[in-house]
C-alpha atoms as a PDB file:
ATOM      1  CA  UNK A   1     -79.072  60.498 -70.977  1.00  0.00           C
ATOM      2  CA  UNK A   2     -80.432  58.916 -67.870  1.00  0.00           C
ATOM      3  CA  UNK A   3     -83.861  56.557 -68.451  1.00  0.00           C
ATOM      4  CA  UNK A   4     -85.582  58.794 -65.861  1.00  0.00           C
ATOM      5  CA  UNK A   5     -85.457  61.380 -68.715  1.00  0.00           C
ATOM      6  CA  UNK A   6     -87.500  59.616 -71.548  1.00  0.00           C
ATOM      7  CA  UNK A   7     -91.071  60.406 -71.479  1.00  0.00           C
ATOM      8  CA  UNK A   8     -93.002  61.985 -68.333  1.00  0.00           C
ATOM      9  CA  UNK A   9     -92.861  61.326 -64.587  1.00  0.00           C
ATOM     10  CA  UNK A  10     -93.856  58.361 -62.907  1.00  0.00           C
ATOM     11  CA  UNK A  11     -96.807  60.215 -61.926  1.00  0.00           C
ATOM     12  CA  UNK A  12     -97.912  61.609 -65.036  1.00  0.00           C
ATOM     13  CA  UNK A  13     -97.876  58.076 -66.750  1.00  0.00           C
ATOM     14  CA  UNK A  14    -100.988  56.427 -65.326  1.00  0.00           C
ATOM     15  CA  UNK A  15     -99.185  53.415 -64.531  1.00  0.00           C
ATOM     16  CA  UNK A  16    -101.499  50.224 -62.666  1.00  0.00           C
ATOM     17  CA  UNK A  17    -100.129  48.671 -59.521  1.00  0.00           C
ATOM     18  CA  UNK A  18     -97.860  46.117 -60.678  1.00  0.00           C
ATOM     19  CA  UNK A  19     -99.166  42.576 -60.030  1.00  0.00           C
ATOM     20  CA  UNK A  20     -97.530  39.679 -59.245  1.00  0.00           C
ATOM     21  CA  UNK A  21     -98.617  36.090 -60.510  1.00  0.00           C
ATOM     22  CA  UNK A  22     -97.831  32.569 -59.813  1.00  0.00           C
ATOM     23  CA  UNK A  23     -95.172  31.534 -61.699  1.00  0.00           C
ATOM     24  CA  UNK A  24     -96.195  28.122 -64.277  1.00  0.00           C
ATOM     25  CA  UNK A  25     -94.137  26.847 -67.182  1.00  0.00           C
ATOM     26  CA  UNK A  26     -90.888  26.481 -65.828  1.00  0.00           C
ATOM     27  CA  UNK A  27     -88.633  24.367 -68.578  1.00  0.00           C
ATOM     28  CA  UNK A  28     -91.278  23.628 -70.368  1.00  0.00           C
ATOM     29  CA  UNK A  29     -89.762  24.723 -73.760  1.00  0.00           C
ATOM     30  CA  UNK A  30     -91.887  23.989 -76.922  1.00  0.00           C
ATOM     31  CA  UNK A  31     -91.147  24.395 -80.522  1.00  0.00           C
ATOM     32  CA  UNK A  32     -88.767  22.943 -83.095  1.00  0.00           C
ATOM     33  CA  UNK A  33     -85.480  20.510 -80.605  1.00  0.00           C
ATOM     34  CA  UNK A  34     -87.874  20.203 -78.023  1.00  0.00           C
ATOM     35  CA  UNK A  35     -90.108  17.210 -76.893  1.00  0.00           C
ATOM     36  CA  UNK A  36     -93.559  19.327 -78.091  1.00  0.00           C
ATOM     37  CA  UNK A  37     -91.520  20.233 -81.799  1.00  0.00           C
ATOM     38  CA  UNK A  38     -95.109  21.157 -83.488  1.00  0.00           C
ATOM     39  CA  UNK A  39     -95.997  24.018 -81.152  1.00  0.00           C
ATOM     40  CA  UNK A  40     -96.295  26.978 -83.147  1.00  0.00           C
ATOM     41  CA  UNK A  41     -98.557  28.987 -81.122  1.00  0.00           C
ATOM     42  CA  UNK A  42     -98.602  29.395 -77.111  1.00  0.00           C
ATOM     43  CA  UNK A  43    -101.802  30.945 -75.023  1.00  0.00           C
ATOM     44  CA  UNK A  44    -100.792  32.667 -72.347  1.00  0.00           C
ATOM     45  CA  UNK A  45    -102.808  33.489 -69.326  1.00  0.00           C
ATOM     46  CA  UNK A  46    -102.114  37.236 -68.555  1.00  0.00           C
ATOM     47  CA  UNK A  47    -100.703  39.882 -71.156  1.00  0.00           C
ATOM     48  CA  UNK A  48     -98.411  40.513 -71.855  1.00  0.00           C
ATOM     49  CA  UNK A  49     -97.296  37.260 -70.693  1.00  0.00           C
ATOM     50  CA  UNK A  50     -94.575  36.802 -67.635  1.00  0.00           C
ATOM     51  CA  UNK A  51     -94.343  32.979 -67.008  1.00  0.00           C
ATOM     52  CA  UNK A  52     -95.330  29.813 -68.552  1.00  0.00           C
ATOM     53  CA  UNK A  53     -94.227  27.504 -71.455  1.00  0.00           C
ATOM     54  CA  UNK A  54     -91.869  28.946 -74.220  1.00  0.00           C
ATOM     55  CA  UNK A  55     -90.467  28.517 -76.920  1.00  0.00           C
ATOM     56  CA  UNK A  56     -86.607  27.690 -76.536  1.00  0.00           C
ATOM     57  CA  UNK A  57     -85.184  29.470 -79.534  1.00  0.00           C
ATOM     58  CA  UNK A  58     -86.138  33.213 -79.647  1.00  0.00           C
ATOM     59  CA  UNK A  59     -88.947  34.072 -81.732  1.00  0.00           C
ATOM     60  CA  UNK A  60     -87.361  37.039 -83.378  1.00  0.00           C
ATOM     61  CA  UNK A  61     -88.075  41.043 -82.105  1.00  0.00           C
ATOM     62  CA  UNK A  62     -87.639  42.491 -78.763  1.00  0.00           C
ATOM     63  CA  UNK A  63     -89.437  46.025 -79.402  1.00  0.00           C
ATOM     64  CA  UNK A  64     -92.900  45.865 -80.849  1.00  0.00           C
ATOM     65  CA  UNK A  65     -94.836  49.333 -81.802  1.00  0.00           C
ATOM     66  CA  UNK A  66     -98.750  48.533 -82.490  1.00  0.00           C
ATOM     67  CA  UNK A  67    -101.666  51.343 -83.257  1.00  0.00           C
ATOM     68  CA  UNK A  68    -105.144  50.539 -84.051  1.00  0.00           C
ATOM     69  CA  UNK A  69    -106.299  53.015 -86.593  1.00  0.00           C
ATOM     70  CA  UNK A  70    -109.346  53.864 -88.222  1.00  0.00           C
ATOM     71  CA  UNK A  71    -110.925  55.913 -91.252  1.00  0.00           C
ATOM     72  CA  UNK A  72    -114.197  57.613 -90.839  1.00  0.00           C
ATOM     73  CA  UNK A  73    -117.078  57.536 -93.593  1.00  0.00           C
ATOM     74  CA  UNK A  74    -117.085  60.405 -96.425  1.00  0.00           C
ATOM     75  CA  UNK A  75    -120.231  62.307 -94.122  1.00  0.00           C
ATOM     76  CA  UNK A  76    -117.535  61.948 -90.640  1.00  0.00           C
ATOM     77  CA  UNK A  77    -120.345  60.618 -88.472  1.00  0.00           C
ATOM     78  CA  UNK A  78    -119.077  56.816 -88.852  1.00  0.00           C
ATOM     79  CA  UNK A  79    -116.016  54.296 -88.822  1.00  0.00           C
ATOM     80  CA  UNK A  80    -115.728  52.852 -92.443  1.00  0.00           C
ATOM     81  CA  UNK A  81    -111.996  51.119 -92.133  1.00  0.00           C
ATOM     82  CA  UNK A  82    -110.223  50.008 -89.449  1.00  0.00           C
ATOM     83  CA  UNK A  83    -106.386  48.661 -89.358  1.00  0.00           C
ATOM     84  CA  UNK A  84    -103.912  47.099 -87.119  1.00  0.00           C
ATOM     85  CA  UNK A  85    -100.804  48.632 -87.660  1.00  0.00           C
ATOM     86  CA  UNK A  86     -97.504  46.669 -85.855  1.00  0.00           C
ATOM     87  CA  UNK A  87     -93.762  46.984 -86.379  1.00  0.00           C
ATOM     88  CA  UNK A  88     -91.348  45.144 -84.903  1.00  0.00           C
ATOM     89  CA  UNK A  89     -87.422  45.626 -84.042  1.00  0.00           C
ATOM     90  CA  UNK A  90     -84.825  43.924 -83.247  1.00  0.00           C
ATOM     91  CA  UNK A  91     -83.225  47.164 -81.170  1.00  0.00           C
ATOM     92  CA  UNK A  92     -84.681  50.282 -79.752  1.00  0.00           C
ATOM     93  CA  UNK A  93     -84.703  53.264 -82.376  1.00  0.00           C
ATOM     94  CA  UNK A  94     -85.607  56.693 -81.504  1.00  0.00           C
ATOM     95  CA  UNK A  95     -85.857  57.059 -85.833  1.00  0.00           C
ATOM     96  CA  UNK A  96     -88.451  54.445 -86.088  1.00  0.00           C
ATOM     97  CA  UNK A  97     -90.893  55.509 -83.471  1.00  0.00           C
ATOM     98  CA  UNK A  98     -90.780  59.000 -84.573  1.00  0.00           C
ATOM     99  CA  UNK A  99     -91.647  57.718 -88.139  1.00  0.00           C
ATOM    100  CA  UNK A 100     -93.959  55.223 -86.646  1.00  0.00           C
ATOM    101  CA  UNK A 101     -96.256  57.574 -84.938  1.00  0.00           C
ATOM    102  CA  UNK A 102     -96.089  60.404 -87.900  1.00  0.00           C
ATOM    103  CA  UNK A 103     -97.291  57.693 -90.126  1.00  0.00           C
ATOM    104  CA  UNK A 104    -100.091  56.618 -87.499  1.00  0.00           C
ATOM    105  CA  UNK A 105    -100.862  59.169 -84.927  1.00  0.00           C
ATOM    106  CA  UNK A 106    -103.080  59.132 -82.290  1.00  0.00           C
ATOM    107  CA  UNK A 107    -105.839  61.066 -83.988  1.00  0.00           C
ATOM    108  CA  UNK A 108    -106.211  58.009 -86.556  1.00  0.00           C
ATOM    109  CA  UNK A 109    -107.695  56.012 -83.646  1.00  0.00           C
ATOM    110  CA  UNK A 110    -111.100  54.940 -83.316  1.00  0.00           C
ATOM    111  CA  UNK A 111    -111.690  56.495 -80.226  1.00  0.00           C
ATOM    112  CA  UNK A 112    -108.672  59.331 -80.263  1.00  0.00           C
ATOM    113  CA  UNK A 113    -110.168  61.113 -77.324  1.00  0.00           C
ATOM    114  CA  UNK A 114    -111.303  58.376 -74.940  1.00  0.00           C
ATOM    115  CA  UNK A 115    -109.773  58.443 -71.838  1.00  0.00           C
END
């Protein structure tokens, strides 16, 4: 199957204009067999993040799926409960993102019809 296949057309996918940012962080490796070994957290300045200090062993995942999902109050008119939902893999599985967004589909959002 050739990537152009998966999902819609370039057009159809509301895609920004891709930016390009200074690069900063160069080496700079934090975390456990480095010199800065009680980093455990890193603040990035743009997100997802595409330079700057890192850690030098892999934190785990490559694939993250995320949904933000909400349950409205007994009378409908209001949000009562609201959840972060993430799940993350190690490699890319058709299987799981089906399941993923039957579990948590995109009318469990807060705002399922906002642009």
């Amino acid at each position: 199957m050739a990537i152009e296949s998966i999902g819609v057309s370039s057009s159809a996918a509301s895609c920004d204009a891709v930016t390009t940012d200074a690069a900063t962080g160069n080496g700079k490796h934090v975390g456990p067999d480095t010199s800065s070994p009680g980093t455990t957290k890193v603040t990035y300045d743009t997100v997802p993040p595409s330079t700057g200090p890192h850690f030098a062993q892999p934190a785990g995942k490559k694939f993250a799926l995320s949904h933000w999902s909400a349950t409205l109050s007994a009378d409908g008119t209001k949000v009562a409960i609201q959840a972060g939902h993430r799940e993350l893999c190690g490699d890319l599985s058709g299987a799981v993102v089906k399941a993923f967004v039957q579990e948590f589909p995109l009318t469990s959002a807060p705002e399922p019809g906002a642009p």
